[in-house]
PDB file of N, CA and C in Angstrom:
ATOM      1  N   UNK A   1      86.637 111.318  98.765  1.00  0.00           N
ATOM      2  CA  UNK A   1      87.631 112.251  98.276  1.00  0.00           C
ATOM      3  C   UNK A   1      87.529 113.558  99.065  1.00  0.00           C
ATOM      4  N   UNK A   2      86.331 114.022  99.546  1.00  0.00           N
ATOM      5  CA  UNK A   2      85.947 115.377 100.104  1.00  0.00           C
ATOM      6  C   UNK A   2      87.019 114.915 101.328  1.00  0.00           C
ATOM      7  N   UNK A   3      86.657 113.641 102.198  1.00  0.00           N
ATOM      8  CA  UNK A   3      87.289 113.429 103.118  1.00  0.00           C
ATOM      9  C   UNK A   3      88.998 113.869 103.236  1.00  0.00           C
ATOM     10  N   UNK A   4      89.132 113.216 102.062  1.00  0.00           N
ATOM     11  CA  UNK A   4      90.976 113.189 102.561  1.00  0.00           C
ATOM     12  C   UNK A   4      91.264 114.992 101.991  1.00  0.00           C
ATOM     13  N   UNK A   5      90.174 115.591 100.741  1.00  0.00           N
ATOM     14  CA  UNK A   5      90.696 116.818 100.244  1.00  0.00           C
ATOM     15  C   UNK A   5      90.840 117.706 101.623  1.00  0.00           C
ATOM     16  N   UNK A   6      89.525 117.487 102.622  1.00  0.00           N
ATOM     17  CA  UNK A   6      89.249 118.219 103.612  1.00  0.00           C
ATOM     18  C   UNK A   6      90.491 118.007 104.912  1.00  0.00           C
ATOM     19  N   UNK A   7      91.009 116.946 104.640  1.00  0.00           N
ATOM     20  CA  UNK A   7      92.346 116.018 105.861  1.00  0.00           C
ATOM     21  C   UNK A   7      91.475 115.851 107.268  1.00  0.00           C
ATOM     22  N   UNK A   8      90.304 115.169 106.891  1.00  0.00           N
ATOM     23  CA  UNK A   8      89.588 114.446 107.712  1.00  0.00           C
ATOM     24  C   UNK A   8      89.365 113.554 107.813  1.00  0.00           C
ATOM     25  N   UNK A   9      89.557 112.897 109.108  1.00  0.00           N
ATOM     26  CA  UNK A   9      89.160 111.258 109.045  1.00  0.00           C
ATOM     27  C   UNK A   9      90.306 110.336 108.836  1.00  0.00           C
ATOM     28  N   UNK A  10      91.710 111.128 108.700  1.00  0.00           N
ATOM     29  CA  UNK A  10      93.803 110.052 109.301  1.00  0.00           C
ATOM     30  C   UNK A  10      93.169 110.005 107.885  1.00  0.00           C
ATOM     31  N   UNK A  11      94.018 108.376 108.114  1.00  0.00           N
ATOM     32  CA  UNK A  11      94.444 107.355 106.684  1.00  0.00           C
ATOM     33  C   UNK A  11      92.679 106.573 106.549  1.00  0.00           C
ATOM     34  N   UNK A  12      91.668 106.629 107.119  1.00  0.00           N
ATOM     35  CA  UNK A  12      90.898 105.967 106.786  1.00  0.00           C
ATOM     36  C   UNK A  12      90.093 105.891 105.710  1.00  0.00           C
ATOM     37  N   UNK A  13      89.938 107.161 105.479  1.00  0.00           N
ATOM     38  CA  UNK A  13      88.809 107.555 103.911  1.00  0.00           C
ATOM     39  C   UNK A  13      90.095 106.871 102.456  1.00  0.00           C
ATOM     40  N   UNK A  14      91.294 107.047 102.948  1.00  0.00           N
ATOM     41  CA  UNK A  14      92.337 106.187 101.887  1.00  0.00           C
ATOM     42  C   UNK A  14      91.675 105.050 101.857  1.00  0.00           C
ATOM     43  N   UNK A  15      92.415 104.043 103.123  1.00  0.00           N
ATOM     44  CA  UNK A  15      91.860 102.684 103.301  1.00  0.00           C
ATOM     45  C   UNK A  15      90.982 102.511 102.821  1.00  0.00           C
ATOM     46  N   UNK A  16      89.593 103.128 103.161  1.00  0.00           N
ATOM     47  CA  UNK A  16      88.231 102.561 102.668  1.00  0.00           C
ATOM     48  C   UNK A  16      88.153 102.941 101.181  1.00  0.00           C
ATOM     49  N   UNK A  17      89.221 103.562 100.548  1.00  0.00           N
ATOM     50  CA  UNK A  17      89.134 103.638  98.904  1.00  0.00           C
ATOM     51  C   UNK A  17      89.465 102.492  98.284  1.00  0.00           C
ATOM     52  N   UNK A  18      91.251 102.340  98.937  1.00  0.00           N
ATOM     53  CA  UNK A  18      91.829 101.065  98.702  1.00  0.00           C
ATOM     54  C   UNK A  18      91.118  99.872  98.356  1.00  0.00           C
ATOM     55  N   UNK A  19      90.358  99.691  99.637  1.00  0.00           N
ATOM     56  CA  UNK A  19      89.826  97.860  99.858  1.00  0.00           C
ATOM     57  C   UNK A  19      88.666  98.279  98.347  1.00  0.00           C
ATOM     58  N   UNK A  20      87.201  99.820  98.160  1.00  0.00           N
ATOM     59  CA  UNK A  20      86.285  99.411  97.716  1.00  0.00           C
ATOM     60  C   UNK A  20      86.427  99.451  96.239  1.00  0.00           C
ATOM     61  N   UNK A  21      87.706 100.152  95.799  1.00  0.00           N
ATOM     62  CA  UNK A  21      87.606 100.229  94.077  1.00  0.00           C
ATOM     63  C   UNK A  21      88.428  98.886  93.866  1.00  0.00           C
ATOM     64  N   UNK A  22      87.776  98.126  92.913  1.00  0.00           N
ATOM     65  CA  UNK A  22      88.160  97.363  91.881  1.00  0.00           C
ATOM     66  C   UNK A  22      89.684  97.420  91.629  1.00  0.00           C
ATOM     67  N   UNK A  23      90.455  96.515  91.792  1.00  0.00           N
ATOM     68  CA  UNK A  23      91.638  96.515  91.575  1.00  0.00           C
ATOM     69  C   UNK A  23      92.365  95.348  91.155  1.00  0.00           C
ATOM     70  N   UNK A  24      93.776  95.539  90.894  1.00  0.00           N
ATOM     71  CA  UNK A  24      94.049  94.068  89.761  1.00  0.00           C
ATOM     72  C   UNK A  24      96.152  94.281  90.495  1.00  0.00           C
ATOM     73  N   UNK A  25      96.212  92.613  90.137  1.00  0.00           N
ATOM     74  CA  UNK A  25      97.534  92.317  90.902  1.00  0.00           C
ATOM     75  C   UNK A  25      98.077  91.009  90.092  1.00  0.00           C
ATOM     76  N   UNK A  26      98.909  90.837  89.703  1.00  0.00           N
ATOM     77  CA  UNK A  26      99.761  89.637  89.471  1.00  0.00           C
ATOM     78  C   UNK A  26     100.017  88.583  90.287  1.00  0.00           C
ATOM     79  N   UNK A  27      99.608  87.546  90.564  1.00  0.00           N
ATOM     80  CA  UNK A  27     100.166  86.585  91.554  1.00  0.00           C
ATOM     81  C   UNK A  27     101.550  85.936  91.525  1.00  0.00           C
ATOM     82  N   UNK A  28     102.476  86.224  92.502  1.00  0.00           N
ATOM     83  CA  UNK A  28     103.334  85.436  92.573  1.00  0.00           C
ATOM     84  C   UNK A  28     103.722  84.471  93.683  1.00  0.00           C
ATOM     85  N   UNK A  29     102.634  84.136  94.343  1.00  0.00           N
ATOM     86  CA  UNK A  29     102.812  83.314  95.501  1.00  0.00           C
ATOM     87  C   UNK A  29     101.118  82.968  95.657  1.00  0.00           C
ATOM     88  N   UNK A  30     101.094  81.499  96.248  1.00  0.00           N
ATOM     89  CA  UNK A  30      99.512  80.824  97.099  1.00  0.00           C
ATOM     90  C   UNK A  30     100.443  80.349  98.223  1.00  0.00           C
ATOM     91  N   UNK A  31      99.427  81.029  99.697  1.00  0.00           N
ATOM     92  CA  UNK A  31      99.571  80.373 100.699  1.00  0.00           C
ATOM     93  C   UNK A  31      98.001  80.213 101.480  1.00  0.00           C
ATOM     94  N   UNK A  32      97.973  78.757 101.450  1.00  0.00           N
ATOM     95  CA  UNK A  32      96.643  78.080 102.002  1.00  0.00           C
ATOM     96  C   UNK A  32      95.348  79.072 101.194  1.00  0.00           C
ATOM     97  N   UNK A  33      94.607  80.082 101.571  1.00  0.00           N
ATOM     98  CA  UNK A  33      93.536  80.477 100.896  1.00  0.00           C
ATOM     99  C   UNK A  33      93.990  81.721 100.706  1.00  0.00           C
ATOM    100  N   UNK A  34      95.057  82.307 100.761  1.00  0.00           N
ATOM    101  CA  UNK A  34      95.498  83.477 100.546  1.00  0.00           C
ATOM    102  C   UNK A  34      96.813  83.481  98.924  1.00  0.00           C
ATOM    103  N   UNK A  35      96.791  84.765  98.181  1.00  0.00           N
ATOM    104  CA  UNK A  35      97.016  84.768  97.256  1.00  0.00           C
ATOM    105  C   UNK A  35      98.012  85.983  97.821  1.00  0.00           C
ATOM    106  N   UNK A  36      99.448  86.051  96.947  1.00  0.00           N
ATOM    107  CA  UNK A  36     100.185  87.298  97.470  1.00  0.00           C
ATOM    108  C   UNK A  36     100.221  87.756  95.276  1.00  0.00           C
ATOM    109  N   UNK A  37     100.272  89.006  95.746  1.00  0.00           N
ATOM    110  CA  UNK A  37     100.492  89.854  94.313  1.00  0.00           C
ATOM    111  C   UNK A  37     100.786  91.287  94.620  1.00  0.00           C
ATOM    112  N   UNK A  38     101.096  91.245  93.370  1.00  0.00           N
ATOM    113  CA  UNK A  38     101.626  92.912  93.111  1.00  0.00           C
ATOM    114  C   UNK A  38     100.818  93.565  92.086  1.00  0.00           C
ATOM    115  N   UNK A  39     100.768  94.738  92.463  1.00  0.00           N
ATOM    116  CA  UNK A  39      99.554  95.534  91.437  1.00  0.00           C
ATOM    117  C   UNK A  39      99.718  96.898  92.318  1.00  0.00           C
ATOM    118  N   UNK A  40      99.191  97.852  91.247  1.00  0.00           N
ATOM    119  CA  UNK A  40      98.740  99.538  91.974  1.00  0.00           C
ATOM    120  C   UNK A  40      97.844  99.181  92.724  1.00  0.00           C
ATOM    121  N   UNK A  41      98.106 100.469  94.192  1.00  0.00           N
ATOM    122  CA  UNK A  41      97.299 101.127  94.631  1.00  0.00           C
ATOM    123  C   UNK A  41      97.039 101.821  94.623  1.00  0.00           C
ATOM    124  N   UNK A  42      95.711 102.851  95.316  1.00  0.00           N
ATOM    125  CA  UNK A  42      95.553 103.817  95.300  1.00  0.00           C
ATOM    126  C   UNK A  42      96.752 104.840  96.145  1.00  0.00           C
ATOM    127  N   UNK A  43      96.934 106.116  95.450  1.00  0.00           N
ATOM    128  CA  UNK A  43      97.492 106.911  96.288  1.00  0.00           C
ATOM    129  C   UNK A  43      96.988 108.294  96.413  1.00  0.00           C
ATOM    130  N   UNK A  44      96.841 109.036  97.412  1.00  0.00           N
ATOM    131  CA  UNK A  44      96.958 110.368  98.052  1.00  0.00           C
ATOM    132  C   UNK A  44      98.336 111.188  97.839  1.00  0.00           C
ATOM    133  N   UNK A  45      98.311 112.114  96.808  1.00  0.00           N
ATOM    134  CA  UNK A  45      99.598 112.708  96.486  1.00  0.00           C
ATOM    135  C   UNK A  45      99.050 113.943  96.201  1.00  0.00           C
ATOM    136  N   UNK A  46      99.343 114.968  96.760  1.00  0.00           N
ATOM    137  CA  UNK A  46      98.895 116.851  96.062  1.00  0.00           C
ATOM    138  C   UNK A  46      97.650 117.045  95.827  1.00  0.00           C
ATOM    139  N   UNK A  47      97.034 116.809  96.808  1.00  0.00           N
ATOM    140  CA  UNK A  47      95.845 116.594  96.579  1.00  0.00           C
ATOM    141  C   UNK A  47      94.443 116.094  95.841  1.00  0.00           C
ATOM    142  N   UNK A  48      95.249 114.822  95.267  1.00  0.00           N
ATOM    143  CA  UNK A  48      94.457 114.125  94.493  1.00  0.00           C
ATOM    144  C   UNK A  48      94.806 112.690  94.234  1.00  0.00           C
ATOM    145  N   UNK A  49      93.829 111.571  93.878  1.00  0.00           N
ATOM    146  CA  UNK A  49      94.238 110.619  94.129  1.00  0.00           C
ATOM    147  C   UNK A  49      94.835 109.713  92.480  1.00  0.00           C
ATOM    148  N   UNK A  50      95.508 108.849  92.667  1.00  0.00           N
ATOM    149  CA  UNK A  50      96.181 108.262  91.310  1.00  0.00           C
ATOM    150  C   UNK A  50      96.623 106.822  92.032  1.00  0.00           C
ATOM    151  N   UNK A  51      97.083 106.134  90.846  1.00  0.00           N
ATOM    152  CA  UNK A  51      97.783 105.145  90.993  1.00  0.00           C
ATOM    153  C   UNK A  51      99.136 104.996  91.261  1.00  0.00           C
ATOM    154  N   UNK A  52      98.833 104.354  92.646  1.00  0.00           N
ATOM    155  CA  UNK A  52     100.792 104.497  92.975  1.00  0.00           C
ATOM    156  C   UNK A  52     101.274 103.528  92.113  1.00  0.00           C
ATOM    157  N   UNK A  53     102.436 103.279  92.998  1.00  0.00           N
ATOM    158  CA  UNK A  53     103.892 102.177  92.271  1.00  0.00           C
ATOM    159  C   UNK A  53     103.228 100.569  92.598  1.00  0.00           C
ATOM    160  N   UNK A  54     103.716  99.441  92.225  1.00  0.00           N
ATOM    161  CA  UNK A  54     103.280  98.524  92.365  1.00  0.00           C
ATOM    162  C   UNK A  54     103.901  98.016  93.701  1.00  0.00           C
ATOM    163  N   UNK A  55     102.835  97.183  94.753  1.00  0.00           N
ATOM    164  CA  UNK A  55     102.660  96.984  95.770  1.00  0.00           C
ATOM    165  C   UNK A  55     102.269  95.543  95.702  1.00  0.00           C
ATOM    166  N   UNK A  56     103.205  94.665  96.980  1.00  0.00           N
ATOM    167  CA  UNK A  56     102.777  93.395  97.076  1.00  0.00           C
ATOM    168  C   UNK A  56     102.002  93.229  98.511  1.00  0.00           C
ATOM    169  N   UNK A  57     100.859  92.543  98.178  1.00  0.00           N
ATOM    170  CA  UNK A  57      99.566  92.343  99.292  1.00  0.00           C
ATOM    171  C   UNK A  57      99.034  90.768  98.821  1.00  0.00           C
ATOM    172  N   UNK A  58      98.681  90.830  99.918  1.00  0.00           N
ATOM    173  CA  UNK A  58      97.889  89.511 100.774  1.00  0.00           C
ATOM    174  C   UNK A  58      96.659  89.786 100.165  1.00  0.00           C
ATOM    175  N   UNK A  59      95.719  88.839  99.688  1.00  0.00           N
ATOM    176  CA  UNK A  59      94.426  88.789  98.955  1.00  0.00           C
ATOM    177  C   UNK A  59      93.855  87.287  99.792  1.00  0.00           C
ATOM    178  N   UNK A  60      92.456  87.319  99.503  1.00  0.00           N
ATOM    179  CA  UNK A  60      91.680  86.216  99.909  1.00  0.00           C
ATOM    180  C   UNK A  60      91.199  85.355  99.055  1.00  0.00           C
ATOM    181  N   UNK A  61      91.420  84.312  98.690  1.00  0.00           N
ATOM    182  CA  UNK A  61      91.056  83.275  97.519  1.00  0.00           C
ATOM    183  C   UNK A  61      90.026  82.607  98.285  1.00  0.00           C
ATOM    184  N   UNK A  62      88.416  82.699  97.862  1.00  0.00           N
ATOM    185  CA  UNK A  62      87.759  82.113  98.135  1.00  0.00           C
ATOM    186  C   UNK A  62      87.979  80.976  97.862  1.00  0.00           C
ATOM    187  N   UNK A  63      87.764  79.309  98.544  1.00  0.00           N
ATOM    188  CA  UNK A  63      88.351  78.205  97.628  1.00  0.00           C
ATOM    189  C   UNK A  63      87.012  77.625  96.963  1.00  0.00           C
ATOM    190  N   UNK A  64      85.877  78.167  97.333  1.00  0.00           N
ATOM    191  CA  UNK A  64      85.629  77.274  95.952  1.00  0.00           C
ATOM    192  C   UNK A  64      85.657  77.859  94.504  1.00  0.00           C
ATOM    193  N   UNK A  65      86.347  79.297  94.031  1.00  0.00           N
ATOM    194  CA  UNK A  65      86.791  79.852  93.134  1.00  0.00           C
ATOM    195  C   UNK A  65      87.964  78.650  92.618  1.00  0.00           C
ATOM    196  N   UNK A  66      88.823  78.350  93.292  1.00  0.00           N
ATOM    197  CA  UNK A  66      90.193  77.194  92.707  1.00  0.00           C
ATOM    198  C   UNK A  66      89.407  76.157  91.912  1.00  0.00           C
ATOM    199  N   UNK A  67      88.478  75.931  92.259  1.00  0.00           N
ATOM    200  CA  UNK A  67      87.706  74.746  91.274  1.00  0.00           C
ATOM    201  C   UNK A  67      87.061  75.380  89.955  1.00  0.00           C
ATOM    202  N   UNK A  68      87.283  76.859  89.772  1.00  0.00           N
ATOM    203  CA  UNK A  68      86.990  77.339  88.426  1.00  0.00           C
ATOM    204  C   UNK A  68      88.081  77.378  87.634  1.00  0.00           C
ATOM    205  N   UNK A  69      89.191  77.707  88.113  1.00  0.00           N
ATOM    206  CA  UNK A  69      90.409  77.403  87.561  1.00  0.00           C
ATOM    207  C   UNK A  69      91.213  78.913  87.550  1.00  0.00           C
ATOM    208  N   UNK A  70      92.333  78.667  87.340  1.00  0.00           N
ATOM    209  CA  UNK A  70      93.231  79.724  86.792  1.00  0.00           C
ATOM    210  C   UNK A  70      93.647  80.479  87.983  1.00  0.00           C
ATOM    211  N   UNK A  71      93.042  80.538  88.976  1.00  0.00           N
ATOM    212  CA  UNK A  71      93.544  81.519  90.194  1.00  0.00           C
ATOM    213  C   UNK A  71      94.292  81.111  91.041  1.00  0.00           C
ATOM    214  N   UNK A  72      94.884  80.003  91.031  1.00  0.00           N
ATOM    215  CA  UNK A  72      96.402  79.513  91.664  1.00  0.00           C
ATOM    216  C   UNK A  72      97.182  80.037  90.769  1.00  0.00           C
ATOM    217  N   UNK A  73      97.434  80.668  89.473  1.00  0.00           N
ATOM    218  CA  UNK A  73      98.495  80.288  88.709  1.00  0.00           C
ATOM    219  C   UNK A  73      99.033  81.466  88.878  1.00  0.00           C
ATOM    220  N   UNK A  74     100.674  81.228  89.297  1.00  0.00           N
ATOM    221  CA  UNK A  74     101.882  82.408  89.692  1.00  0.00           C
ATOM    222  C   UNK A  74     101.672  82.876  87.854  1.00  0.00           C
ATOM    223  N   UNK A  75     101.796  84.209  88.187  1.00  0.00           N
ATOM    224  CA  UNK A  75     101.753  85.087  87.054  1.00  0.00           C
ATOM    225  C   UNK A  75     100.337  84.987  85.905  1.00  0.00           C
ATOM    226  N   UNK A  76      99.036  84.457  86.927  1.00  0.00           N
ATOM    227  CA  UNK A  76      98.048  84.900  86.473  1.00  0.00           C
ATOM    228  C   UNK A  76      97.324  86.321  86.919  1.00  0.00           C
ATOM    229  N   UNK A  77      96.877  87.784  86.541  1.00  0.00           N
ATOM    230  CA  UNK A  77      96.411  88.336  86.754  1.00  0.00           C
ATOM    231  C   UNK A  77      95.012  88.307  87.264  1.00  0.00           C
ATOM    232  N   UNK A  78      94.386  88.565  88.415  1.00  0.00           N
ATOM    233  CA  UNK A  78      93.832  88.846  89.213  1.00  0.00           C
ATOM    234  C   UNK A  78      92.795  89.808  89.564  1.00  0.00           C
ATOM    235  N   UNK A  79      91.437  90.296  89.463  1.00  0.00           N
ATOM    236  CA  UNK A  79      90.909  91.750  89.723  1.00  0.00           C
ATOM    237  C   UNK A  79      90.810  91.253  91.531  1.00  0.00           C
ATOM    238  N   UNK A  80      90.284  92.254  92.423  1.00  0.00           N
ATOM    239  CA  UNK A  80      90.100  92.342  93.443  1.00  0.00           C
ATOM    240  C   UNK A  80      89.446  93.157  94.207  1.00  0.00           C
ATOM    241  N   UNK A  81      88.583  92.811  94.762  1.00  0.00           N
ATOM    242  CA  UNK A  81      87.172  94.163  95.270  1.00  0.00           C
ATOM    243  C   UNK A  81      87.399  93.837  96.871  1.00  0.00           C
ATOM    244  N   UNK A  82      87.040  94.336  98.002  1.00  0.00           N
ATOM    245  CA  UNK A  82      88.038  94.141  99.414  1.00  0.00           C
ATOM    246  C   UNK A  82      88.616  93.342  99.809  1.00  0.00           C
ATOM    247  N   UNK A  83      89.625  92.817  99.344  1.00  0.00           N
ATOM    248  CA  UNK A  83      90.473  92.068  99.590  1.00  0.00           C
ATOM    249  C   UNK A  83      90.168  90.633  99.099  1.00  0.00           C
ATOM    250  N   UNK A  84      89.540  90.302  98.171  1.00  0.00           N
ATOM    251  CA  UNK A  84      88.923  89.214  97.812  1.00  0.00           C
ATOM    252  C   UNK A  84      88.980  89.091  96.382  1.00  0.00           C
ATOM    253  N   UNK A  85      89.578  88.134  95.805  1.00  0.00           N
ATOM    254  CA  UNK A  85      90.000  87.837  94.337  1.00  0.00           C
ATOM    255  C   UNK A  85      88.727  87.088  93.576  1.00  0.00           C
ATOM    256  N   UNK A  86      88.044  88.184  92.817  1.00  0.00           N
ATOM    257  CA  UNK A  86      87.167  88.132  92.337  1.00  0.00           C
ATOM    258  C   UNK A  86      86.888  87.595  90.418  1.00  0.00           C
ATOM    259  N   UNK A  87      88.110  87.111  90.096  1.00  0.00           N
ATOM    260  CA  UNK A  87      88.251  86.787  88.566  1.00  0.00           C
ATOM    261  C   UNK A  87      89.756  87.159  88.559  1.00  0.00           C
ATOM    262  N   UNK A  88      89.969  86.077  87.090  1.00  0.00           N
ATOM    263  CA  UNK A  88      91.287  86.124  86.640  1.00  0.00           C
ATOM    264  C   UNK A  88      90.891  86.746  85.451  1.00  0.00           C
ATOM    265  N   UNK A  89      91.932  87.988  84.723  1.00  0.00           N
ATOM    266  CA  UNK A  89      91.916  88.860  84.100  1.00  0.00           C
ATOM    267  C   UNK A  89      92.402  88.520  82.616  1.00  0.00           C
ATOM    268  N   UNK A  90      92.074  88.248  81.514  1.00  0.00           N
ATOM    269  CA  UNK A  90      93.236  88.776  80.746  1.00  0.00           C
ATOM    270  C   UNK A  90      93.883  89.820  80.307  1.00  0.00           C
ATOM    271  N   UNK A  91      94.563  89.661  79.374  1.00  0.00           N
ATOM    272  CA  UNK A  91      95.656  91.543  78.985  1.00  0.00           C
ATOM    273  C   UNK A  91      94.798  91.755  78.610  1.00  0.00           C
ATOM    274  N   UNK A  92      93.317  91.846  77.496  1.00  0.00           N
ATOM    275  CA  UNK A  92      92.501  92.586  77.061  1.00  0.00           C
ATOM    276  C   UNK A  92      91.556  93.572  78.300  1.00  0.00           C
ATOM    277  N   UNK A  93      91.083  92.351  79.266  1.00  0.00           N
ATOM    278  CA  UNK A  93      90.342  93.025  80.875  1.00  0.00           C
ATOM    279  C   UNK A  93      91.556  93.669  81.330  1.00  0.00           C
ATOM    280  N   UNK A  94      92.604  93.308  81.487  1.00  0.00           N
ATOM    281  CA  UNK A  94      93.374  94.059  82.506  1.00  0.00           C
ATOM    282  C   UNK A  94      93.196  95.760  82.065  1.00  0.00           C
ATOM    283  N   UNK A  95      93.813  95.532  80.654  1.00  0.00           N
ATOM    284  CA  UNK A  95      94.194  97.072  79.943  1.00  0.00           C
ATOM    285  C   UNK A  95      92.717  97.769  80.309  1.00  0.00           C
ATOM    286  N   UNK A  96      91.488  97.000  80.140  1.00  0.00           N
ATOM    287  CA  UNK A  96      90.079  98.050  80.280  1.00  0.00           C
ATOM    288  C   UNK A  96      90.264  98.407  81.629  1.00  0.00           C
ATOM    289  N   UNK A  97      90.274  97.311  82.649  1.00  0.00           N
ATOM    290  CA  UNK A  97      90.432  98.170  84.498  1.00  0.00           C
ATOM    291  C   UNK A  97      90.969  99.354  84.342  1.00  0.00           C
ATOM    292  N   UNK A  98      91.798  99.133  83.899  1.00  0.00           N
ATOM    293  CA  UNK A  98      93.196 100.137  84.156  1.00  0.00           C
ATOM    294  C   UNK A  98      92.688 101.729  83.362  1.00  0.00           C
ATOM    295  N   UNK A  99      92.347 101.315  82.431  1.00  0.00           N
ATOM    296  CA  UNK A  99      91.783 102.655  81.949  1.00  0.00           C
ATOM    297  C   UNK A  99      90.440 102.908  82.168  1.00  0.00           C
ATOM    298  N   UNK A 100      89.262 102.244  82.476  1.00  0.00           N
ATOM    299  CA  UNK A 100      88.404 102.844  83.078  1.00  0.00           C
ATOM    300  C   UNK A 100      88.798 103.686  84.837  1.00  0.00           C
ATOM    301  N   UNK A 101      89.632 102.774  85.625  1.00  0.00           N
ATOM    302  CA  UNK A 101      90.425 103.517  86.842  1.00  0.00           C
ATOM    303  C   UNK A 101      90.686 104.448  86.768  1.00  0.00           C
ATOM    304  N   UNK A 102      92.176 104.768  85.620  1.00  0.00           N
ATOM    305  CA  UNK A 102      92.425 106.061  85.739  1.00  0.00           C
ATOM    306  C   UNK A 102      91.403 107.092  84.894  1.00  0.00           C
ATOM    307  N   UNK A 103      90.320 106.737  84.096  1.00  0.00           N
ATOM    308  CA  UNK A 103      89.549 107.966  83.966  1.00  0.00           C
ATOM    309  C   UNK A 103      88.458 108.334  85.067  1.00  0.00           C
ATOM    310  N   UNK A 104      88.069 107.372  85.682  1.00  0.00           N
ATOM    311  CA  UNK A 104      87.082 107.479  87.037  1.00  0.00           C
ATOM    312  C   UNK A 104      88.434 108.026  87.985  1.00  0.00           C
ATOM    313  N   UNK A 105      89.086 107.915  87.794  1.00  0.00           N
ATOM    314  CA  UNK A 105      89.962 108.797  88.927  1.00  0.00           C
ATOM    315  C   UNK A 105      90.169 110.578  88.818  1.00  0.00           C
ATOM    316  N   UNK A 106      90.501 110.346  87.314  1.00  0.00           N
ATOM    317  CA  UNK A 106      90.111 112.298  86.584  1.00  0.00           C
ATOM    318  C   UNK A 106      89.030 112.587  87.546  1.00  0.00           C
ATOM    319  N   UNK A 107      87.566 111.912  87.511  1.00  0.00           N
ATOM    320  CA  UNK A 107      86.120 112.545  87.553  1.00  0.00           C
ATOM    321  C   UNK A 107      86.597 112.552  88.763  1.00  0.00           C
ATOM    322  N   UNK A 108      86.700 111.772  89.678  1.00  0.00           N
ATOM    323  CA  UNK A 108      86.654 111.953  91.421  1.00  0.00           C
ATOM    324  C   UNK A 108      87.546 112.883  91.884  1.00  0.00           C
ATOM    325  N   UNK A 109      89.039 113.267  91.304  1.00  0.00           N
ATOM    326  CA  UNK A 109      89.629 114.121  91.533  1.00  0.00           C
ATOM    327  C   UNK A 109      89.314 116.027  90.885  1.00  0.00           C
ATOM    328  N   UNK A 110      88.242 116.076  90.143  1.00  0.00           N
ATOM    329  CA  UNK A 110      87.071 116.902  89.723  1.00  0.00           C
ATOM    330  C   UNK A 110      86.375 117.260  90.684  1.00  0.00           C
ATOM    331  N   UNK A 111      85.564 116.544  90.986  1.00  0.00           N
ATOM    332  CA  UNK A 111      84.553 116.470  92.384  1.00  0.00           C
ATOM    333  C   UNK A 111      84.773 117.373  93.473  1.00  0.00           C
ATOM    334  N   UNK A 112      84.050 118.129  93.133  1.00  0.00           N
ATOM    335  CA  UNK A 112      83.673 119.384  94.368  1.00  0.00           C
ATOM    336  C   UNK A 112      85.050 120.666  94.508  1.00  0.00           C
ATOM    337  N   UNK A 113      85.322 120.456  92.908  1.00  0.00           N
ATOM    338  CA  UNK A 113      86.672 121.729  92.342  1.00  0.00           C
ATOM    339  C   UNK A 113      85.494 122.783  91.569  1.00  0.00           C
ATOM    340  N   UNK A 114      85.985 123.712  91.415  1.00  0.00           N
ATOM    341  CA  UNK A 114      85.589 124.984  90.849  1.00  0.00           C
ATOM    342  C   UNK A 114      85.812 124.419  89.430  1.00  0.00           C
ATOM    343  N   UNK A 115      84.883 125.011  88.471  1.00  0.00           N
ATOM    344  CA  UNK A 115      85.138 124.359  87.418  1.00  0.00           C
ATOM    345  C   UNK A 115      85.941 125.628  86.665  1.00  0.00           C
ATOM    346  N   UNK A 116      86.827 125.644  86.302  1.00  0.00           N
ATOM    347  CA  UNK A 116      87.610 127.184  85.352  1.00  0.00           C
ATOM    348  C   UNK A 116      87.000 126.867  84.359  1.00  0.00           C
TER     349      UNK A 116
END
């Protein structure tokens, strides 16, 4: 966060946010070991970071995950840690990501502010 507050380092300190926080996507497409979905990303807006609009991306389906089940299925939810589909979610997990995210996003957008 110092990185991008400071506008050091392009789009990369983004990127490397993107791929390392925990993130979650809807599947609506399998092609061969790849999974396509839509879900937030991170965004860089006024100097602080949040959840953008929903975004469709390319994910990595390990295959021997398909033999646990559920992660082919169009309109199964998804978490995802760099680019790699790490569990299928339900609405109870989804809703916790989502709000542990955006409160770990408060604290990081905190981080190294003056406290009033």
């Amino acid at each position: 966060v110092g990185l991008l507050r400071d506008g050091r380092g392009g789009s990369e300190p983004l990127r490397i946010l993107r791929q390392c926080h925990i993130s979650w996507g809807r599947v609506v497409d399998r092609i061969g070991d790849e999974l396509l979905i839509d879900g937030p990303t991170l965004d860089w807006r006024n100097g602080s970071l949040s959840l953008g609009p929903l975004e469709r991306r390319s994910v990595w389906l390990d295959p021997r995950l398909v033999r646990i089940g559920g992660f082919t299925a169009v309109g199964a939810v998804v978490a995802v840690h760099w680019g790699e589909v790490v569990d299928v979610l339900d609405d109870r997990q989804q809703t916790w990501l989502e709000t542990i995210t955006r409160a770990q996003l408060t604290v990081a957008n905190r981080t190294g502010l003056p406290v009033l």
